[in-house]
Protein backbone atom coordinates (compact mmCIF):
# COMPACT_ATOMS: atom_id res chain seq x y z
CA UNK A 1 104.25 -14.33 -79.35
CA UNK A 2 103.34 -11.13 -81.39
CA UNK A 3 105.70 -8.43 -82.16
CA UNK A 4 104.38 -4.83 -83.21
CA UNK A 5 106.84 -2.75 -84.61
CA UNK A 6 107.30 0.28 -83.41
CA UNK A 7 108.41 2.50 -86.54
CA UNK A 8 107.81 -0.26 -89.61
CA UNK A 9 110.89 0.03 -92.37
CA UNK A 10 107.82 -0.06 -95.03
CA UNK A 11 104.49 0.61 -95.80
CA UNK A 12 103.63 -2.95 -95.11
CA UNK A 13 101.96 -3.93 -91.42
CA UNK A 14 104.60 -3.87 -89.04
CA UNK A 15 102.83 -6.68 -86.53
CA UNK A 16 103.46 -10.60 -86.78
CA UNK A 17 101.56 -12.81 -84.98
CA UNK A 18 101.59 -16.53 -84.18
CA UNK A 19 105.73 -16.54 -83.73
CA UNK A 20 106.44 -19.76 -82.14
CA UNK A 21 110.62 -19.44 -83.41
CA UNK A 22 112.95 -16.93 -83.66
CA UNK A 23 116.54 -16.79 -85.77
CA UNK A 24 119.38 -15.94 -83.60
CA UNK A 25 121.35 -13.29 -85.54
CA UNK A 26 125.42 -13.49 -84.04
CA UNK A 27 127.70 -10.65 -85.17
CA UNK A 28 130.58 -10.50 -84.34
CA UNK A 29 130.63 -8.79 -80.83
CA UNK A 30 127.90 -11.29 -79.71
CA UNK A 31 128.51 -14.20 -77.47
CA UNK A 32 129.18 -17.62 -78.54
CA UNK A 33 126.60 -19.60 -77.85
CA UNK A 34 128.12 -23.13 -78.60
CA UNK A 35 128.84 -24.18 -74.89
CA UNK A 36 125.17 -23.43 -73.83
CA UNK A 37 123.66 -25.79 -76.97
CA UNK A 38 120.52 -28.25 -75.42
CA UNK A 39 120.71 -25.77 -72.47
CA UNK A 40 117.86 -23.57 -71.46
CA UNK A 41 118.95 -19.47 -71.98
CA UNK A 42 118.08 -16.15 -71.58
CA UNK A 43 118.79 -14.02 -74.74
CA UNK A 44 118.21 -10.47 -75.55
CA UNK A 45 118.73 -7.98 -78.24
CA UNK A 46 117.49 -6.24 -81.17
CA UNK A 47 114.23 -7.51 -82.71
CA UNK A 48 114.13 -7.37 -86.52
CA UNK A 49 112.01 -8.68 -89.73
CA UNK A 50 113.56 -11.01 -92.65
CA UNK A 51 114.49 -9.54 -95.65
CA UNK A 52 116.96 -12.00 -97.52
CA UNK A 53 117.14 -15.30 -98.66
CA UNK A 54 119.59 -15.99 -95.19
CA UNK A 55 116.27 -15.54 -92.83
CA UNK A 56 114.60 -18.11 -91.38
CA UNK A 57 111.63 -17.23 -89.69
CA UNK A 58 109.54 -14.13 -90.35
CA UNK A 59 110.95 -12.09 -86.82
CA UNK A 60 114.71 -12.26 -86.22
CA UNK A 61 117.06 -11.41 -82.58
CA UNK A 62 120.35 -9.60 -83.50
CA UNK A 63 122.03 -11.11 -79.84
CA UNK A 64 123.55 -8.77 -77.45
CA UNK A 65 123.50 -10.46 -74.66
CA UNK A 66 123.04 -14.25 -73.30
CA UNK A 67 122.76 -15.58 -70.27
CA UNK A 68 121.86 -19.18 -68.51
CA UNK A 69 118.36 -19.41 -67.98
């Protein structure tokens, strides 16, 4: 997958390339997703880059919305 940011937050390059994983970021409005674990889903949201020690992988999903796949 690549990702191309539309408006980058910094000078820096706002495309990543070669994403293979993504962090799921749950607030609290988002839907659990603990009854769906090993089960194939559909997830969407808000796409956004790591910036603290907390993030995983270089492209994160903030979830809004899941949904069996």
């Amino acid at each position: 997958m690549c990702v191309d940011a539309a408006s980058p937050p910094s000078t820096e390059a706002g495309r990543v390339t070669g994403i293979r994983e993504i962090q799921l970021v749950q607030g609290p409005e988002s839907p659990s997703l603990l009854h769906l674990r090993g089960r194939k889903i559909k997830v969407s949201g808000q796409l956004f880059s790591a910036h603290t020690g907390h993030h995983r992988t270089p492209v994160l999903l903030a979830v809004r919305q899941v949904s069996p796949n």
